[in-house]
N, C-alpha and C. Protein backbone atom coordinates (compact mmCIF):
# COMPACT_ATOMS: atom_id res chain seq x y z
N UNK A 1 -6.88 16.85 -5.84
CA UNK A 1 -6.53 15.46 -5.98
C UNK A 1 -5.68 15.05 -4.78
N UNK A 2 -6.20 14.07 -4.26
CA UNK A 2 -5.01 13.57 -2.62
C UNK A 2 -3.86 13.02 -3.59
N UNK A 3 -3.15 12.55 -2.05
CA UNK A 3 -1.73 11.92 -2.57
C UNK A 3 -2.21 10.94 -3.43
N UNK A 4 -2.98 9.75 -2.84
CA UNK A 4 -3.42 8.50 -3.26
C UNK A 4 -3.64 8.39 -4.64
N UNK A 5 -4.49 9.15 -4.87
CA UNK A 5 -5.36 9.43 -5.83
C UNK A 5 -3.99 9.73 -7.08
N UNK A 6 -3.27 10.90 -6.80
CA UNK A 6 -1.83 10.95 -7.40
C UNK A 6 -0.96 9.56 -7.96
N UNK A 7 -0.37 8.92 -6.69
CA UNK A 7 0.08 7.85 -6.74
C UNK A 7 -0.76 6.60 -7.74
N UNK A 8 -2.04 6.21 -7.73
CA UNK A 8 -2.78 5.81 -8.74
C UNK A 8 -3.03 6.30 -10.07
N UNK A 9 -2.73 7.36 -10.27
CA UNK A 9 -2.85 8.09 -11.79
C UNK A 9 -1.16 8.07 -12.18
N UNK A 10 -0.26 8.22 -11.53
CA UNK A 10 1.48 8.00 -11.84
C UNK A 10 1.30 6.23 -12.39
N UNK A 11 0.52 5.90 -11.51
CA UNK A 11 1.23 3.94 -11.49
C UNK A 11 0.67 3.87 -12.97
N UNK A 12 -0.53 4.64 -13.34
CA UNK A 12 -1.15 4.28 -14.85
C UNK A 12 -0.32 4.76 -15.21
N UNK A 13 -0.24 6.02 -15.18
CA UNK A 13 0.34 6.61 -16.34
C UNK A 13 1.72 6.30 -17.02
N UNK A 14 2.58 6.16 -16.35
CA UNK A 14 4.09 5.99 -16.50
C UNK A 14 4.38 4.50 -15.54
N UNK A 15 3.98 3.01 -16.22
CA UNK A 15 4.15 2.24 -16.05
C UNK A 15 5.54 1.63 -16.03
N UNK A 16 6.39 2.51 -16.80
CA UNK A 16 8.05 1.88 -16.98
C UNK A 16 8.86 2.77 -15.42
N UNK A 17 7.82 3.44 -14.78
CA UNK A 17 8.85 4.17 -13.93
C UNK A 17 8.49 3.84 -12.60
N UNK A 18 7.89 2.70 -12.53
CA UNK A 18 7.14 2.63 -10.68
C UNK A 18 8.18 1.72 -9.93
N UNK A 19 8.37 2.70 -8.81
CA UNK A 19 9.08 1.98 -7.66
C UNK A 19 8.39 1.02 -6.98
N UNK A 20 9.60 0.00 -6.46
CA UNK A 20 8.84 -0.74 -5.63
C UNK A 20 8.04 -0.52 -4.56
N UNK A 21 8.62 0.52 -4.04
CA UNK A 21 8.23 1.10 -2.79
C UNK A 21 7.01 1.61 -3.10
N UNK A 22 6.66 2.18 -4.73
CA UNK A 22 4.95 2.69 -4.73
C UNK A 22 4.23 1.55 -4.58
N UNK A 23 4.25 0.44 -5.07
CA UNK A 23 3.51 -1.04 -5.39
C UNK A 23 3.24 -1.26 -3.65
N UNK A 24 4.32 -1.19 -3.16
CA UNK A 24 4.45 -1.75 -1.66
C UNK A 24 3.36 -1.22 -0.74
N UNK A 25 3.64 0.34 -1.33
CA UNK A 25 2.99 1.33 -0.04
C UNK A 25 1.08 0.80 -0.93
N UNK A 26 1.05 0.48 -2.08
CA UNK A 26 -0.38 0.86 -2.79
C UNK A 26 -1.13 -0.78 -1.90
N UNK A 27 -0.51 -1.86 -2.47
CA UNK A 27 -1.11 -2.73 -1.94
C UNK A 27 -1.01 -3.14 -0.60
N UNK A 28 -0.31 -2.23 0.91
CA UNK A 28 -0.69 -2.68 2.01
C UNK A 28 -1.52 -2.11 2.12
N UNK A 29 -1.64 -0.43 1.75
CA UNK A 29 -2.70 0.86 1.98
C UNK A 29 -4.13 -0.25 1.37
N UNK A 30 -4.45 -1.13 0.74
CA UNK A 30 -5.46 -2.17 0.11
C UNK A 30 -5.72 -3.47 1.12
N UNK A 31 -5.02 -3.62 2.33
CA UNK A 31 -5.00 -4.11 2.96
C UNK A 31 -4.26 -5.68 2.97
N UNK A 32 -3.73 -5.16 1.77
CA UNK A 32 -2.70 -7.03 1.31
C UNK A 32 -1.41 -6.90 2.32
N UNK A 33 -1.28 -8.31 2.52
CA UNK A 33 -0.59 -8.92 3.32
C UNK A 33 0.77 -9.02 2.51
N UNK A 34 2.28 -8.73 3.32
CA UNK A 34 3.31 -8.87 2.49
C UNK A 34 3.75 -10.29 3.56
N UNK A 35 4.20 -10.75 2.22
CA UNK A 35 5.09 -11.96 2.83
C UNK A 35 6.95 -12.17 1.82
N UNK A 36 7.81 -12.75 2.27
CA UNK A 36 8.83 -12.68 1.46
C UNK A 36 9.05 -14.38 1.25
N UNK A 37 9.04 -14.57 0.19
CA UNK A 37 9.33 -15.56 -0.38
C UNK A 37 10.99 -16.12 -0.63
N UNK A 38 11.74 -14.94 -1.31
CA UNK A 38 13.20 -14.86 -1.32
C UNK A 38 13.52 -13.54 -1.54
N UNK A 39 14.43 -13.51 -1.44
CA UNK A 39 15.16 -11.98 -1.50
C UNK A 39 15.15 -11.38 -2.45
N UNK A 40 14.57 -11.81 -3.16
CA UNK A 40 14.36 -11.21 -5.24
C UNK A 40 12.98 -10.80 -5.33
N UNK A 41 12.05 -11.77 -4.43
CA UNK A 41 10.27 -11.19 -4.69
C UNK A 41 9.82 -11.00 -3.63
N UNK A 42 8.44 -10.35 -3.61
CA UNK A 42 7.89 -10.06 -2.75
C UNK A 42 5.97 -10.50 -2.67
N UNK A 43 6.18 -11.31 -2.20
CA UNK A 43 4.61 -11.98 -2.56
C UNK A 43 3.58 -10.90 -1.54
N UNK A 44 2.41 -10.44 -2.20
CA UNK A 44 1.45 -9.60 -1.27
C UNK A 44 0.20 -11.11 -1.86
N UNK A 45 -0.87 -11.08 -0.73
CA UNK A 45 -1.73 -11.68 -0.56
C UNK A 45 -2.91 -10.52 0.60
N UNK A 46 -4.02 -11.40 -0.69
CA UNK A 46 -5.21 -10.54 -0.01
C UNK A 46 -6.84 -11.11 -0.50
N UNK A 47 -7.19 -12.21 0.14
CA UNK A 47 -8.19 -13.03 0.34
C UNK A 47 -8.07 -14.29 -0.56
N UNK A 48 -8.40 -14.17 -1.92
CA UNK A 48 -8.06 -14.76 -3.22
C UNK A 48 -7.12 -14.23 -4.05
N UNK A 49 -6.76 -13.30 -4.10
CA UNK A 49 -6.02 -12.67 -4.79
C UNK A 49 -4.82 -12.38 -4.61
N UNK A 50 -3.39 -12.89 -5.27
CA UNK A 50 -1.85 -12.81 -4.56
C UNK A 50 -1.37 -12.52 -6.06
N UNK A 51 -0.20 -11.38 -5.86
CA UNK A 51 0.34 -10.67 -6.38
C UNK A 51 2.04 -11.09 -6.60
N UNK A 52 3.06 -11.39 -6.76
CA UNK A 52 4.40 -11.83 -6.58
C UNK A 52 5.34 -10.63 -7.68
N UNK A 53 5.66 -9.57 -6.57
CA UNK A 53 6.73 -8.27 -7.23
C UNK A 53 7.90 -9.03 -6.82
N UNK A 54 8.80 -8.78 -8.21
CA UNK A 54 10.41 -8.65 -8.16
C UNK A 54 10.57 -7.19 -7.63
N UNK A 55 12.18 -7.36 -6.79
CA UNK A 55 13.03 -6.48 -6.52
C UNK A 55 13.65 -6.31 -7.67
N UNK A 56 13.44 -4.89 -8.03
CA UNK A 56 14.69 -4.32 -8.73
C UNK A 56 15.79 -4.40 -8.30
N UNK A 57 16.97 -4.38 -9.62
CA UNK A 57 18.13 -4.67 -9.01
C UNK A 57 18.85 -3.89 -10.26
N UNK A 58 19.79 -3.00 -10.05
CA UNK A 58 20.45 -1.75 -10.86
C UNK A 58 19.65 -0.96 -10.87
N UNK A 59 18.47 -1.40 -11.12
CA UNK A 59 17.30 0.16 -11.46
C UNK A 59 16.12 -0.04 -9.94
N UNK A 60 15.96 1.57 -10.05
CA UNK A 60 14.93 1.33 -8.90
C UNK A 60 13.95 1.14 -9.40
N UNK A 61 13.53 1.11 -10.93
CA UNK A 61 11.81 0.63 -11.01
C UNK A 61 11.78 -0.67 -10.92
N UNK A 62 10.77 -1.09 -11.06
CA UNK A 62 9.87 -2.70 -11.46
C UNK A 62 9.51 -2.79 -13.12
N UNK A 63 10.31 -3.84 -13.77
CA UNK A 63 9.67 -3.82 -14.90
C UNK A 63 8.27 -3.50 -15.26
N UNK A 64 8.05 -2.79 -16.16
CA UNK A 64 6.98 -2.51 -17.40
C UNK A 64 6.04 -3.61 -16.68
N UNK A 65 6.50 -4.90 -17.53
CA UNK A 65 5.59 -5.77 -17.70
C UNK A 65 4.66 -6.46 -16.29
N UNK A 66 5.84 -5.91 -15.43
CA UNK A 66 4.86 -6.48 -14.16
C UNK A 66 3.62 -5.40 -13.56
N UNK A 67 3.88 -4.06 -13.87
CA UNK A 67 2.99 -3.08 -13.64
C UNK A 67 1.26 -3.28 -14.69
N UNK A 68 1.62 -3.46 -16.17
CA UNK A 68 1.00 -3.68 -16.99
C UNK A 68 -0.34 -4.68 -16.54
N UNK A 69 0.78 -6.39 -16.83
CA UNK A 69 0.03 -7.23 -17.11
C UNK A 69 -0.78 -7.75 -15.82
N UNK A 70 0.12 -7.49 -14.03
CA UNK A 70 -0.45 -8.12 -13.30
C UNK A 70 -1.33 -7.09 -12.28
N UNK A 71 -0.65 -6.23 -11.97
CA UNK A 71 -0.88 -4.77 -11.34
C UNK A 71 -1.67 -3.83 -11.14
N UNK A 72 -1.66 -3.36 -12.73
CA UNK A 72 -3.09 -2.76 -13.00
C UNK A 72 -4.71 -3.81 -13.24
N UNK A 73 -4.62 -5.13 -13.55
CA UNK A 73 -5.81 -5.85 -13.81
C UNK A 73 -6.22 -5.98 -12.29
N UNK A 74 -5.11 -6.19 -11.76
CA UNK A 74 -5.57 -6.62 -10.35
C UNK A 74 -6.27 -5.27 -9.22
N UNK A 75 -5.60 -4.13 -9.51
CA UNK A 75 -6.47 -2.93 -9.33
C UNK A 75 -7.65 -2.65 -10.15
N UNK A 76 -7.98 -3.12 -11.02
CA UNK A 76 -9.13 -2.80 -11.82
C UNK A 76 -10.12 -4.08 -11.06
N UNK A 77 -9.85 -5.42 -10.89
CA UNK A 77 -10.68 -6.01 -10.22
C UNK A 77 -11.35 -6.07 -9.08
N UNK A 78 -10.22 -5.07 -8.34
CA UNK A 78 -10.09 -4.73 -6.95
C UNK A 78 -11.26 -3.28 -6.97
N UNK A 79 -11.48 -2.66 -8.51
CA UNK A 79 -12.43 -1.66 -8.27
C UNK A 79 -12.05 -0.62 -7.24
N UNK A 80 -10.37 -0.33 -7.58
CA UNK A 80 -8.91 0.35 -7.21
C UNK A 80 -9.28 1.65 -8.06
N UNK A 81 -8.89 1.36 -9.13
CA UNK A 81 -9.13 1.92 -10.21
C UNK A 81 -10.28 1.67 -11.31
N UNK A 82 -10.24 2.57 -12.55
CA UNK A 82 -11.25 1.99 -13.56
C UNK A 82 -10.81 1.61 -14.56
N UNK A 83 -11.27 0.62 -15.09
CA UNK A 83 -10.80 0.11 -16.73
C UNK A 83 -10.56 0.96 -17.71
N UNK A 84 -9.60 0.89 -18.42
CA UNK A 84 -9.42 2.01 -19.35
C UNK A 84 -10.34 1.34 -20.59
C-alpha cells in the first residue's frame, strides 16, 4: 500500500482525527488550488468544485463534520475514493 493510498484509508477511517495539513497535502496532490480567504479558512478550488476548511484552533484536527459531510463526498465524486 503507498503512502497515498495510506493517507486516504486514515482520512476514512478515523474522521475525528485528520489534520489540516492531511486535507491540505490530499487536495493540492488533486490538483486544487489553495486560496485564503481569512485566517480561520482555507478555500481549495478545482474547476467546479470548491471546498472551504477551517483552521483548527486548540486542537490540531478539523472537525468530524467537515471531513464527513464535505470531504469525503467530494472525494467520492472526484472518483478519489469509492463509495462506501
Amino acid at each position: 500500500m503507498s503512502k497515498w493510498d495510506k493517507q486516504l484509508a486514515k482520512l476514512r477511517q478515523n474522521p475525528k482525527h485528520v489534520r489540516f495539513s492531511d486535507i491540505e497535502n490530499i487536495l493540492l496532490r488533486l490538483g486544487f488550488a489553495k486560496r485564503q480567504e481569512s485566517t480561520s479558512h482555507a478555500v481549495f478550488t478545482f474547476g467546479v468544485h470548491r471546498i472551504t476548511v477551517p483552521k483548527p484552533h486548540g486542537s490540531p484536527f478539523v472537525d468530524e463534520v467537515y471531513v464527513k459531510k464535505f470531504l469525503l463526498p467530494l472525494l467520492e465524486a472526484l472518483d478519489v475514493i469509492e463509495e462506501e
